[in-house]
PDB file of N, CA and C in Angstrom:
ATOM      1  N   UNK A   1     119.770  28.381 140.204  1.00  0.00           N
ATOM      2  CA  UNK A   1     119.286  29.747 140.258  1.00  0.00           C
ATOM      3  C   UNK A   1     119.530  30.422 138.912  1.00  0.00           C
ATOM      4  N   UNK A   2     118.347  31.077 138.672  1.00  0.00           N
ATOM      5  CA  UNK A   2     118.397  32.000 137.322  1.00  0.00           C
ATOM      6  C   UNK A   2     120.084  32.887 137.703  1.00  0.00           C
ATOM      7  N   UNK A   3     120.073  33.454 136.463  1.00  0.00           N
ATOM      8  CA  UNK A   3     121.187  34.795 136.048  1.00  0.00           C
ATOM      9  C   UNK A   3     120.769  35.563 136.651  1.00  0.00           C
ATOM     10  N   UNK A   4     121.439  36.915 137.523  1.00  0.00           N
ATOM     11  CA  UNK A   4     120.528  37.704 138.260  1.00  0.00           C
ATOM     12  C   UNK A   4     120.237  39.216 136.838  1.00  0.00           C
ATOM     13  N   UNK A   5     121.541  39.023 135.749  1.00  0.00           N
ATOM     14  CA  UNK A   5     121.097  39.907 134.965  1.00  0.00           C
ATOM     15  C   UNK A   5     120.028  39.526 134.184  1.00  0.00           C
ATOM     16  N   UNK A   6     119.500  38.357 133.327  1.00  0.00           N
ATOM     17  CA  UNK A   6     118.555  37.829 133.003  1.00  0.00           C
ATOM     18  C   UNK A   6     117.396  38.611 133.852  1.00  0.00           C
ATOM     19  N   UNK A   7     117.324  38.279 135.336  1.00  0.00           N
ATOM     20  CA  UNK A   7     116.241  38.405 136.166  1.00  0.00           C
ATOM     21  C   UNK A   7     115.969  40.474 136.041  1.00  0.00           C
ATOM     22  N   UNK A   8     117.296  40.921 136.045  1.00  0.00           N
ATOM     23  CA  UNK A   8     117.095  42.284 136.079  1.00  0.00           C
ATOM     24  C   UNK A   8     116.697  43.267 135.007  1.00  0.00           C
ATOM     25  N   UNK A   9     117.042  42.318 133.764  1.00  0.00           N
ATOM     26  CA  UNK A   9     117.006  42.956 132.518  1.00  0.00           C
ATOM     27  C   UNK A   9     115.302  42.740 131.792  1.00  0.00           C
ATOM     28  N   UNK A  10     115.237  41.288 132.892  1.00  0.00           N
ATOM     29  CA  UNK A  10     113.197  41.132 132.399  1.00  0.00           C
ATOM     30  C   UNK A  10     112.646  42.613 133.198  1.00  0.00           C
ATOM     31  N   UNK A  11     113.250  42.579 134.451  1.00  0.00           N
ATOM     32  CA  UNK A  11     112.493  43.829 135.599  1.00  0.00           C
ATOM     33  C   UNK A  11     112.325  44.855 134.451  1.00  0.00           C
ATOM     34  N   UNK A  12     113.297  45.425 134.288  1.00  0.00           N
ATOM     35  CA  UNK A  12     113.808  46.717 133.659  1.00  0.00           C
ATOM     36  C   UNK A  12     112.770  47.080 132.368  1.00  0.00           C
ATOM     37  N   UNK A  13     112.378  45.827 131.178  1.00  0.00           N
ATOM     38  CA  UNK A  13     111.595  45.417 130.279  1.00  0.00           C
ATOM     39  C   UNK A  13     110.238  45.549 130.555  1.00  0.00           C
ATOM     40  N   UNK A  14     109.681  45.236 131.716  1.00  0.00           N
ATOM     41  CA  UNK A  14     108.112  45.164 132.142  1.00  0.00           C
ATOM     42  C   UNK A  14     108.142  46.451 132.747  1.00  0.00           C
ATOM     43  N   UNK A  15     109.081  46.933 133.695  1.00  0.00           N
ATOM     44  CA  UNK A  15     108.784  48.602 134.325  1.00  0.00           C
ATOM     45  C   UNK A  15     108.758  49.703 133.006  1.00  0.00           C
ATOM     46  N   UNK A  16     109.920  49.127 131.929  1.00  0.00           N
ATOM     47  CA  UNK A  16     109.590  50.299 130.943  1.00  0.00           C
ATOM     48  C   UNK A  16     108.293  49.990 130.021  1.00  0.00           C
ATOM     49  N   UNK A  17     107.842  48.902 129.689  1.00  0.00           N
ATOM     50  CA  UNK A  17     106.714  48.338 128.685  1.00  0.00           C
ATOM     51  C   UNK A  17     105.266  49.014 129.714  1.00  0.00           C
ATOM     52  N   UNK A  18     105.332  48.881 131.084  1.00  0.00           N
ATOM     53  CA  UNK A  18     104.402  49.124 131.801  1.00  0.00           C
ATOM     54  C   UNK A  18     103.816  50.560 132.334  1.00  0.00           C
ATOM     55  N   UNK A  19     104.966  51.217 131.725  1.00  0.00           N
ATOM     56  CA  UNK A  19     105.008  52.911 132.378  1.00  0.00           C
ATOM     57  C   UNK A  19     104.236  53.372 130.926  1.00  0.00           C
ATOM     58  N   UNK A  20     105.632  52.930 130.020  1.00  0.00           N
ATOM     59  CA  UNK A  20     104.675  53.743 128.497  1.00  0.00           C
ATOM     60  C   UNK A  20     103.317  53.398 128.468  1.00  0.00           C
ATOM     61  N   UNK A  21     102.426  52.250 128.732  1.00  0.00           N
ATOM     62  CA  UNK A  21     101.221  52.139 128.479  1.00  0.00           C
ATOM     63  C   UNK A  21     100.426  52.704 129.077  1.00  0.00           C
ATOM     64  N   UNK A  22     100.739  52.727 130.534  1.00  0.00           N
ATOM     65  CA  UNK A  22      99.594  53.046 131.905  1.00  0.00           C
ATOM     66  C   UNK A  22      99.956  54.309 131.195  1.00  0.00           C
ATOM     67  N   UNK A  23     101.047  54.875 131.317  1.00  0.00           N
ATOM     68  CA  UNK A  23     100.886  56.378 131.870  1.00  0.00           C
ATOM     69  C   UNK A  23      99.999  57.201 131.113  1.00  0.00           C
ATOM     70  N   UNK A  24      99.487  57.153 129.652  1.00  0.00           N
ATOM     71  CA  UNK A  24      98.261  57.661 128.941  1.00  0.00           C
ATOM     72  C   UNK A  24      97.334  57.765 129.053  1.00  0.00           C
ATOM     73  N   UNK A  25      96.591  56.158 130.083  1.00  0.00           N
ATOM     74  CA  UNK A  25      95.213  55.777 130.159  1.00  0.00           C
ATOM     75  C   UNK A  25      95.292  56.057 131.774  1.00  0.00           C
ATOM     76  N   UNK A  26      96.308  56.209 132.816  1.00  0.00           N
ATOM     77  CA  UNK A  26      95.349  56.530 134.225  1.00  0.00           C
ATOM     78  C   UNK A  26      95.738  57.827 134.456  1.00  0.00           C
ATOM     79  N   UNK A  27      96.987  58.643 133.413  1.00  0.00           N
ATOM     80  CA  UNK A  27      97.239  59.914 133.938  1.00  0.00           C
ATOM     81  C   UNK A  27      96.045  61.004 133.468  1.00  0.00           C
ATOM     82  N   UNK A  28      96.981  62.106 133.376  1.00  0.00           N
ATOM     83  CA  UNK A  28      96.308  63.317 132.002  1.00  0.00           C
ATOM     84  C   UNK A  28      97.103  63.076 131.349  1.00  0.00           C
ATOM     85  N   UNK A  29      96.178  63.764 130.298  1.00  0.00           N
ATOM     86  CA  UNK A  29      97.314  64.131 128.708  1.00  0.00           C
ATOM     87  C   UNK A  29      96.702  65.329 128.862  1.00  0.00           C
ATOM     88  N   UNK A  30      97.352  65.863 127.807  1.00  0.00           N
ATOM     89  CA  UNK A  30      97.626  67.747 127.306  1.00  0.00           C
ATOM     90  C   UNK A  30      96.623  67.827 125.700  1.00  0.00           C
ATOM     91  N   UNK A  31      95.960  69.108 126.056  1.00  0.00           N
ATOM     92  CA  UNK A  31      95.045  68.913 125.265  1.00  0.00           C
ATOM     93  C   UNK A  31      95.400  70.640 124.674  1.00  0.00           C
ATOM     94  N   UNK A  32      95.973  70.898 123.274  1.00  0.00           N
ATOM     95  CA  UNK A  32      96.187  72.424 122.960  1.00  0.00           C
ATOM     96  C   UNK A  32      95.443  72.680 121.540  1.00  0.00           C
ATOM     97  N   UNK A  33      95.201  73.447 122.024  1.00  0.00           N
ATOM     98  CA  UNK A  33      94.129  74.505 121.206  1.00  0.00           C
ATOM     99  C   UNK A  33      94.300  75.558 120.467  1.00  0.00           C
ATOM    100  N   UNK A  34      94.676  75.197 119.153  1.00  0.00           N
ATOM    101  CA  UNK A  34      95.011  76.507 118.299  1.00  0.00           C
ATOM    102  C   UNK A  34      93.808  77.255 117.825  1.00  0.00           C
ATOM    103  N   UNK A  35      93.325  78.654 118.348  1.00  0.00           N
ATOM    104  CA  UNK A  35      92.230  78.880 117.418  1.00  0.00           C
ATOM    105  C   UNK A  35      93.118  80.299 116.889  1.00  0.00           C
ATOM    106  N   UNK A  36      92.575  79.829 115.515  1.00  0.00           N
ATOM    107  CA  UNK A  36      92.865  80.914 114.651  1.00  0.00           C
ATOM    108  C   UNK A  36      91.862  81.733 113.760  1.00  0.00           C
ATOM    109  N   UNK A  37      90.545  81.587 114.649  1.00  0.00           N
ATOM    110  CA  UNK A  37      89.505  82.635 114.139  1.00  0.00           C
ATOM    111  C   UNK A  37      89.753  83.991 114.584  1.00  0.00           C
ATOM    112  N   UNK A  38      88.994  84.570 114.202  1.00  0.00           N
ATOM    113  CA  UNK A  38      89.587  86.053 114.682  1.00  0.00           C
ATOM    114  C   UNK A  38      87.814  85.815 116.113  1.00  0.00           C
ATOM    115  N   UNK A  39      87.219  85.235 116.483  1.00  0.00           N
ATOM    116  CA  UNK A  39      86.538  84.972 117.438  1.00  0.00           C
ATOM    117  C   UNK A  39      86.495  83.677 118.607  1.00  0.00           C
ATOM    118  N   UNK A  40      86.048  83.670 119.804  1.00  0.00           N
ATOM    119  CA  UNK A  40      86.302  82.810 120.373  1.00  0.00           C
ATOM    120  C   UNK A  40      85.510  81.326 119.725  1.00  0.00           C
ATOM    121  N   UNK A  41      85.757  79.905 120.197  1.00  0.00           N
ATOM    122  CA  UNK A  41      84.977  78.885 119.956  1.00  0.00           C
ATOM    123  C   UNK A  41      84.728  78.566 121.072  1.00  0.00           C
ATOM    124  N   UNK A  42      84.083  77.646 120.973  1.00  0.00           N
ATOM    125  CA  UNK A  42      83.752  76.655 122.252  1.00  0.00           C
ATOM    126  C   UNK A  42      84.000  74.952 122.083  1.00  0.00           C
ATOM    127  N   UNK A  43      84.102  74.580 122.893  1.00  0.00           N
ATOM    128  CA  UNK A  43      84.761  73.301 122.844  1.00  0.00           C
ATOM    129  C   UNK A  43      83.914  72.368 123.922  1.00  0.00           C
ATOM    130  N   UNK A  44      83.210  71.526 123.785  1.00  0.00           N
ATOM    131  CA  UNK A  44      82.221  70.440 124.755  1.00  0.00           C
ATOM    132  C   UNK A  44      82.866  68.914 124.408  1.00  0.00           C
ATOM    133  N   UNK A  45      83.236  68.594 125.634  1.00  0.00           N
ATOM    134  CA  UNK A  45      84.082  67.180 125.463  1.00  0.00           C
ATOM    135  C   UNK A  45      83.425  66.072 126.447  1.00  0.00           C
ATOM    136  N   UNK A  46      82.142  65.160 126.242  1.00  0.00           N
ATOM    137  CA  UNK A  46      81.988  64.437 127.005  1.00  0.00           C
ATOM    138  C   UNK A  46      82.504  63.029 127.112  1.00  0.00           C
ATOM    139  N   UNK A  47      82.719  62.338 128.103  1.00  0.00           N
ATOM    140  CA  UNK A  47      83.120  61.093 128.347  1.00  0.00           C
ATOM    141  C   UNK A  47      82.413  60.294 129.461  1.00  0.00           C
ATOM    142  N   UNK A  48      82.373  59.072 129.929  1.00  0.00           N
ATOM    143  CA  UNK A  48      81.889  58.669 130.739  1.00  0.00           C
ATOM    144  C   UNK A  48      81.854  59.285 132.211  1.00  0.00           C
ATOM    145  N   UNK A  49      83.451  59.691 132.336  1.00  0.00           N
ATOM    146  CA  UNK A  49      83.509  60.316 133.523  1.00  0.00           C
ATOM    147  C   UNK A  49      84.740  61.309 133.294  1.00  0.00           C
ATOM    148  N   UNK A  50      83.571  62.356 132.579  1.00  0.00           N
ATOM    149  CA  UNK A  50      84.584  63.151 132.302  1.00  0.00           C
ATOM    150  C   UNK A  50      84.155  64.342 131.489  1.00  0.00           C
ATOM    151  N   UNK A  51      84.066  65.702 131.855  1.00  0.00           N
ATOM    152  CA  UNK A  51      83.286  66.388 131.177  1.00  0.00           C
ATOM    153  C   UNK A  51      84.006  68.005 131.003  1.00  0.00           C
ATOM    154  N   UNK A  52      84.353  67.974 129.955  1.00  0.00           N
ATOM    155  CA  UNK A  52      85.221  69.808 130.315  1.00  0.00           C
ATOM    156  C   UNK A  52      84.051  70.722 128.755  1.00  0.00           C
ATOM    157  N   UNK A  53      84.327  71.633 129.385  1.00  0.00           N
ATOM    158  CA  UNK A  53      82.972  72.684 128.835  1.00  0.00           C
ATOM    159  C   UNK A  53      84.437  74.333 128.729  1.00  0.00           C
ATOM    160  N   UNK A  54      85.055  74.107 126.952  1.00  0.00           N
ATOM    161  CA  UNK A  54      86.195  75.141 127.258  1.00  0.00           C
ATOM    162  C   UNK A  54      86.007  76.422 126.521  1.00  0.00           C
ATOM    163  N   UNK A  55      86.460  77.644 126.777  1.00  0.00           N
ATOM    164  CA  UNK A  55      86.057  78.748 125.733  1.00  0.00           C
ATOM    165  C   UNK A  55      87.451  78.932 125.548  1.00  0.00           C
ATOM    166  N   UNK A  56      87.911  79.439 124.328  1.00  0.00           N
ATOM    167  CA  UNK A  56      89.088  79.623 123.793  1.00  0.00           C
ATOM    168  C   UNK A  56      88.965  80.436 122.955  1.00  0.00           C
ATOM    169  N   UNK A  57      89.398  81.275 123.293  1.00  0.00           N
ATOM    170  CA  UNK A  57      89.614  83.226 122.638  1.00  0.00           C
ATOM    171  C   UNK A  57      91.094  82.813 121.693  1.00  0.00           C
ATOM    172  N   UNK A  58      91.146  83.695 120.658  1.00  0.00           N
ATOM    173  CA  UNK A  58      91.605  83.590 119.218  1.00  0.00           C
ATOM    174  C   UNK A  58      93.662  83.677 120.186  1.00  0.00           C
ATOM    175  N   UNK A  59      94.056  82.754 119.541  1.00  0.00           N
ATOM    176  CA  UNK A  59      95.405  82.129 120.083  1.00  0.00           C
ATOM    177  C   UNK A  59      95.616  80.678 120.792  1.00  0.00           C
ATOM    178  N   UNK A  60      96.660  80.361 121.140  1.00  0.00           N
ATOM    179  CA  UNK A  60      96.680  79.030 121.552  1.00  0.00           C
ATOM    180  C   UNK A  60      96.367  78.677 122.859  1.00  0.00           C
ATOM    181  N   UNK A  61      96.293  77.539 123.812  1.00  0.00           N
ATOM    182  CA  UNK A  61      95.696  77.623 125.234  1.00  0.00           C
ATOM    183  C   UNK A  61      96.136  75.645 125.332  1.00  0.00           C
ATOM    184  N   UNK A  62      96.687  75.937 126.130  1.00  0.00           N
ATOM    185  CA  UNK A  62      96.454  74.174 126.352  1.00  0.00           C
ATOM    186  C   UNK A  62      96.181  73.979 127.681  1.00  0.00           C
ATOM    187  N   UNK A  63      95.417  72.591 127.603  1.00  0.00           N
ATOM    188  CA  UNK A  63      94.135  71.791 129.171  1.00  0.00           C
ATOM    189  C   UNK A  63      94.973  70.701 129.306  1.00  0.00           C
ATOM    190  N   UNK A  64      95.022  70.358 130.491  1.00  0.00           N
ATOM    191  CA  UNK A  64      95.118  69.180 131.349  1.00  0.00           C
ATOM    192  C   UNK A  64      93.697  68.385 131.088  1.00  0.00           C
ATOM    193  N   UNK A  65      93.569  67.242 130.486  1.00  0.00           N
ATOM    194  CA  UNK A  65      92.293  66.589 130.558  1.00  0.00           C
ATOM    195  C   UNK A  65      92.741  64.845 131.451  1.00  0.00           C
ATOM    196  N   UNK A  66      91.487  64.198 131.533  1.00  0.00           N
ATOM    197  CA  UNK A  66      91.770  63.000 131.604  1.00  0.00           C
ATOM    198  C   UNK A  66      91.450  62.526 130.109  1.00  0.00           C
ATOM    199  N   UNK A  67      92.075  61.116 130.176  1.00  0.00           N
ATOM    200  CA  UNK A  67      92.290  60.310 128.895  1.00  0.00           C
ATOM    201  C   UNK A  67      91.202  59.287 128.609  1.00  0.00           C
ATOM    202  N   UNK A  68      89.930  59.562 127.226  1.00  0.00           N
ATOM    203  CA  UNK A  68      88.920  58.925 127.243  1.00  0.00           C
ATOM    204  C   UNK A  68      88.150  59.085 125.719  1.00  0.00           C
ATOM    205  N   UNK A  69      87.518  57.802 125.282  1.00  0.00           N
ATOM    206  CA  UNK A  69      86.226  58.447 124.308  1.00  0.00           C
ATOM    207  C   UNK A  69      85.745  59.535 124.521  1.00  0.00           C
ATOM    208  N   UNK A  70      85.623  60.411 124.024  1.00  0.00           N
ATOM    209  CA  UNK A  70      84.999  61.820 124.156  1.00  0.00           C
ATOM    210  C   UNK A  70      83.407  62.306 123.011  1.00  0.00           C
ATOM    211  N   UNK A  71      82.807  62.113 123.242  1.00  0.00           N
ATOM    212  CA  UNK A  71      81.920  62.981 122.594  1.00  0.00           C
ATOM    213  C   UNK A  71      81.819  64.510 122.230  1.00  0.00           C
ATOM    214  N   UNK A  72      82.430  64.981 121.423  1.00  0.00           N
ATOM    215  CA  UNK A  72      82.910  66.144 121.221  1.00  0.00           C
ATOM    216  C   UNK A  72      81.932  67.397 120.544  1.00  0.00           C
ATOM    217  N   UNK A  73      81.906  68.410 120.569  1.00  0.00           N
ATOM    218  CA  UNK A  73      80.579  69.867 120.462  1.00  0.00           C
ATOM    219  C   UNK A  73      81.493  70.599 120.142  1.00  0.00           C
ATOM    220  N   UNK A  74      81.611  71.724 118.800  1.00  0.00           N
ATOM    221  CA  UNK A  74      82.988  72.412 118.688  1.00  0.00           C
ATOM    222  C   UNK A  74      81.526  73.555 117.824  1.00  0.00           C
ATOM    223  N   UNK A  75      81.828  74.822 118.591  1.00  0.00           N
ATOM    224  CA  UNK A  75      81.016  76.276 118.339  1.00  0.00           C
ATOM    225  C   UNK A  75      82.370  76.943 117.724  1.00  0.00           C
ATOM    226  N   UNK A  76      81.602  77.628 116.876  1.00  0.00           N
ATOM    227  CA  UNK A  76      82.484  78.737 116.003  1.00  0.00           C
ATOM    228  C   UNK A  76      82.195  79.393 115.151  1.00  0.00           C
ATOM    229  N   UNK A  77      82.487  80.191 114.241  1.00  0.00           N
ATOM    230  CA  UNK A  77      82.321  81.171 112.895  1.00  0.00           C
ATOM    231  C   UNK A  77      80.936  81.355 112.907  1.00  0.00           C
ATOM    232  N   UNK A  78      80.495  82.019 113.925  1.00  0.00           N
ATOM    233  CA  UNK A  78      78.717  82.455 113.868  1.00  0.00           C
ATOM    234  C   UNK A  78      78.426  81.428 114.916  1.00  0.00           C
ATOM    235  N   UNK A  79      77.331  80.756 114.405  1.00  0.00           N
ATOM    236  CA  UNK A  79      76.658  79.887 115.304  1.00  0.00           C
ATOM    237  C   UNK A  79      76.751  78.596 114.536  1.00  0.00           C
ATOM    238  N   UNK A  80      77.768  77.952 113.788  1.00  0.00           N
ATOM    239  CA  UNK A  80      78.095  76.751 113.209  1.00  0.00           C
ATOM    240  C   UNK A  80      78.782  76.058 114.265  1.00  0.00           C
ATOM    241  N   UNK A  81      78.021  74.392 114.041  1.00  0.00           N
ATOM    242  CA  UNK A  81      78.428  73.510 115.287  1.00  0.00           C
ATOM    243  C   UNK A  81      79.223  72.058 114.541  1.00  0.00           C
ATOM    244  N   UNK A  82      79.888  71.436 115.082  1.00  0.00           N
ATOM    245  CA  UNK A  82      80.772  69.755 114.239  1.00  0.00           C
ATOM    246  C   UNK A  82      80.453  69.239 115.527  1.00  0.00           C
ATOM    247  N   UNK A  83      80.569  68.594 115.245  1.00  0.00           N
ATOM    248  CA  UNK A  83      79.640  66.931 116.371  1.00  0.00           C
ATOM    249  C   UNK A  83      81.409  65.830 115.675  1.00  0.00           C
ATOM    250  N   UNK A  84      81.673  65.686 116.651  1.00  0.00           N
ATOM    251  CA  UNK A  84      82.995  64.059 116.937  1.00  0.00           C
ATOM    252  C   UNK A  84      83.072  63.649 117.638  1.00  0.00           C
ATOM    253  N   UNK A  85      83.330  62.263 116.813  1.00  0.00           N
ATOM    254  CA  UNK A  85      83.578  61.564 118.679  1.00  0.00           C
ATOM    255  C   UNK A  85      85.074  61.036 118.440  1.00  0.00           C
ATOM    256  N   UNK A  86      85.819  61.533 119.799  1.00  0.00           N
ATOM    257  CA  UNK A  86      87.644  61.610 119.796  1.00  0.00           C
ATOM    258  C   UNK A  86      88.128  60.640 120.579  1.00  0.00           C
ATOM    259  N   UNK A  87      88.848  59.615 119.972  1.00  0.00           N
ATOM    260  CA  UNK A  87      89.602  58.924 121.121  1.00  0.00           C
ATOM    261  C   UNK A  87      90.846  59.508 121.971  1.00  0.00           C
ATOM    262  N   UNK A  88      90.759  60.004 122.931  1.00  0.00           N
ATOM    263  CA  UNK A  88      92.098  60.941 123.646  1.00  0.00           C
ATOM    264  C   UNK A  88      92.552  60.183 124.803  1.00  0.00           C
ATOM    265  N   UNK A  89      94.114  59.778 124.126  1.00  0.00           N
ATOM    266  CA  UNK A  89      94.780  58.941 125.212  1.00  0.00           C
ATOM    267  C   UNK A  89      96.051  59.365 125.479  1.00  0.00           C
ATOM    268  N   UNK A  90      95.929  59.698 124.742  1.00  0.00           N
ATOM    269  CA  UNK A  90      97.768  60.395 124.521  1.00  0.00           C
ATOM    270  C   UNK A  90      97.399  62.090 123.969  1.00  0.00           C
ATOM    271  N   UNK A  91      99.175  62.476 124.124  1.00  0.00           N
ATOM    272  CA  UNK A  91      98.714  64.193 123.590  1.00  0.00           C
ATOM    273  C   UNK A  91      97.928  64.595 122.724  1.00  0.00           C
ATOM    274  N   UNK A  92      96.939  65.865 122.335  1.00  0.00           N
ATOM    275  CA  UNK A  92      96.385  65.694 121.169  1.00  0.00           C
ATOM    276  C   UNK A  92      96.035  67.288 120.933  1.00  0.00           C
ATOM    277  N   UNK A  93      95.791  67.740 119.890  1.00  0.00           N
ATOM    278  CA  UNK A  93      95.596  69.111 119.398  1.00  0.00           C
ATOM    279  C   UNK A  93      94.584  69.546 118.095  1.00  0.00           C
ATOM    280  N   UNK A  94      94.117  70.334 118.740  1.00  0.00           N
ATOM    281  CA  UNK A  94      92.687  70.477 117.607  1.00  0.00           C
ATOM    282  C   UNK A  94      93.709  72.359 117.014  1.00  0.00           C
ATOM    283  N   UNK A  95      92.925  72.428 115.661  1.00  0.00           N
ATOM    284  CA  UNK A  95      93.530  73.498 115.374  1.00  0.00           C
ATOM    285  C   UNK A  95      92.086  74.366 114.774  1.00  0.00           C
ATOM    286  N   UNK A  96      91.560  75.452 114.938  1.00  0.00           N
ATOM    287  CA  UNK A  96      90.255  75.978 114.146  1.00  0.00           C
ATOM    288  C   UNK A  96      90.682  77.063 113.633  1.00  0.00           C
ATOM    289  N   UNK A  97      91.161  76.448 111.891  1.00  0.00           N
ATOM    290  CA  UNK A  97      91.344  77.657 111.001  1.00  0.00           C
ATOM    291  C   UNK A  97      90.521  78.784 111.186  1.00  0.00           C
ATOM    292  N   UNK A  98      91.034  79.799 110.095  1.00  0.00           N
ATOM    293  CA  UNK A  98      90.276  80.979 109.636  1.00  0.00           C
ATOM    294  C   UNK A  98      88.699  80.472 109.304  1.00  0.00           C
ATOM    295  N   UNK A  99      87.655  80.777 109.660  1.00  0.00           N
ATOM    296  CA  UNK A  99      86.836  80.321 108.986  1.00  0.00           C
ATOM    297  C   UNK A  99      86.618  80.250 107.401  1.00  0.00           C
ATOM    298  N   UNK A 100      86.264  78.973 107.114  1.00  0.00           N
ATOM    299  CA  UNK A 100      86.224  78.496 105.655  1.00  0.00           C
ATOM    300  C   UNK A 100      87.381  78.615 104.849  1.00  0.00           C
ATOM    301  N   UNK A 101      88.604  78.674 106.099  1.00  0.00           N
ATOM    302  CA  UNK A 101      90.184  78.105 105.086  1.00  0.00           C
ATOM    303  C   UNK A 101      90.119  76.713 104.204  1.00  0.00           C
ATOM    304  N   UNK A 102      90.997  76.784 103.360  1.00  0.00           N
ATOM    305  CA  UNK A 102      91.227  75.285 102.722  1.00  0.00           C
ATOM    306  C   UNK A 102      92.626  74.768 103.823  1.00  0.00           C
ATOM    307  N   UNK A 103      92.805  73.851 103.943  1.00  0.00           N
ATOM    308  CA  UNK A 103      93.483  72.443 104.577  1.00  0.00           C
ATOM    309  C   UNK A 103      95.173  73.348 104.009  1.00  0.00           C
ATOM    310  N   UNK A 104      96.433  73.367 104.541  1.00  0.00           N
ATOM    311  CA  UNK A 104      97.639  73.520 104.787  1.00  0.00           C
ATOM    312  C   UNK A 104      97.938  72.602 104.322  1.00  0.00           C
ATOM    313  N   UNK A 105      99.241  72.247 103.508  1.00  0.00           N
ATOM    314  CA  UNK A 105      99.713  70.819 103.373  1.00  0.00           C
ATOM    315  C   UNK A 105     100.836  70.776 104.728  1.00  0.00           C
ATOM    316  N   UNK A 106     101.059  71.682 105.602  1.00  0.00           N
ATOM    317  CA  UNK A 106     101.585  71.083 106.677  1.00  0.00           C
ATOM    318  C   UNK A 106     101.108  70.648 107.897  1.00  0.00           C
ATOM    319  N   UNK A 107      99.800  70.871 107.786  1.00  0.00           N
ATOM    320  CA  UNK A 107      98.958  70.047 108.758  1.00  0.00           C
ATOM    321  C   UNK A 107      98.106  69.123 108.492  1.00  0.00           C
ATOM    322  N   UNK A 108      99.438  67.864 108.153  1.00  0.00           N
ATOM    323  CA  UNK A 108      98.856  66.550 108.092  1.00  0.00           C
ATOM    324  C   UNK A 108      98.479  66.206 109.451  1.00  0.00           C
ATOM    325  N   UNK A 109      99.356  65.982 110.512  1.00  0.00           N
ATOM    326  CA  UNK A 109      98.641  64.913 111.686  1.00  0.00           C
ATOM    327  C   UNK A 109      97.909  65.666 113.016  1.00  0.00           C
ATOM    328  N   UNK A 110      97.212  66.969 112.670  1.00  0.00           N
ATOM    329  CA  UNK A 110      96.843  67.817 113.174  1.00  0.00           C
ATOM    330  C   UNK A 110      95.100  67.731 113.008  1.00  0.00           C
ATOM    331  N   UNK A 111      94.160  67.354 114.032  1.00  0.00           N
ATOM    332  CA  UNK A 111      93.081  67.894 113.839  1.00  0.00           C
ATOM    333  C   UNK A 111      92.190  69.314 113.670  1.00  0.00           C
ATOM    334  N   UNK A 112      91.872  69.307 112.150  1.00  0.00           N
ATOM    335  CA  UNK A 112      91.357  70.796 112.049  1.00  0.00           C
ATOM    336  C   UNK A 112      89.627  70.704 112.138  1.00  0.00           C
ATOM    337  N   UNK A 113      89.882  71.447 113.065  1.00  0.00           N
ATOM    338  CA  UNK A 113      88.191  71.734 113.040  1.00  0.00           C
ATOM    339  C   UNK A 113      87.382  72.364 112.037  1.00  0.00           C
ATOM    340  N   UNK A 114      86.409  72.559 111.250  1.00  0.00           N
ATOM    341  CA  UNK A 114      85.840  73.063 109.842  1.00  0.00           C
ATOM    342  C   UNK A 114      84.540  73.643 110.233  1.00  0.00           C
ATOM    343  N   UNK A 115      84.197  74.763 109.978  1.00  0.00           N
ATOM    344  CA  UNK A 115      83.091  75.173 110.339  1.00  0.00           C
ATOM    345  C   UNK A 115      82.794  75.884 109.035  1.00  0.00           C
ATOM    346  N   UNK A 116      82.248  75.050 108.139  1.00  0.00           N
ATOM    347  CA  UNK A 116      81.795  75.167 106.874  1.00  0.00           C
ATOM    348  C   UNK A 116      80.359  75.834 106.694  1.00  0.00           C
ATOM    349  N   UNK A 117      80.392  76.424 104.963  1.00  0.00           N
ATOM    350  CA  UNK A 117      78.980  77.617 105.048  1.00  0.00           C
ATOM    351  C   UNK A 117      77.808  76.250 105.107  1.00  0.00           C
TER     352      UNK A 117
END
């Protein structure tokens, strides 16, 4: 007969290797929204099965989404539109400067949305 710690310490290894992975792709993740226009945007996120349609007035707001390729629609600064497509599996955060800010050097791992002239 095996070691029963051997046997418990594989358990322990596959329940933790198995939680971190699933839990991204069958849960939600958290989806927050910095807008820092002085107007609302809009936000269109399609996926296979999966579709959120968000308005977000000037401050932060965070969504419960499911986790997926997204085809993404981002309205703002007038009637200027950005077209992406987002892989969202894990937490993630879009930020929509001032219109026609330049880039922060502290928001490296932060998606900024650009709604350029």
């Amino acid at each position: 007969m095996k070691n029963p710690k051997s046997i418990l310490l594989l358990v322990l290894l596959f329940v933790f290797i198995f939680s971190s992975i699933s839990a991204p792709y069958f849960g939600k993740v958290r989806l927050t929204v910095r807008n820092n226009t002085n107007a609302k945007v809009w936000i269109k996120l399609e996926a296979k099965n999966a579709f959120y349609y968000l308005r977000v007035e000037p401050g932060a707001e965070t969504y419960t989404i499911k986790p997926a390729l997204y085809k993404a629609t981002f309205w703002g600064c007038g009637a200027k539109k950005v077209l992406r497509k987002l892989d969202i599996h894990t937490q993630f955060r879009f930020v929509f400067p001032v219109c026609n800010a330049a880039k922060k050097p502290t928001e490296k791992n932060i998606l900024r949305i650009l709604f350029n002239k």
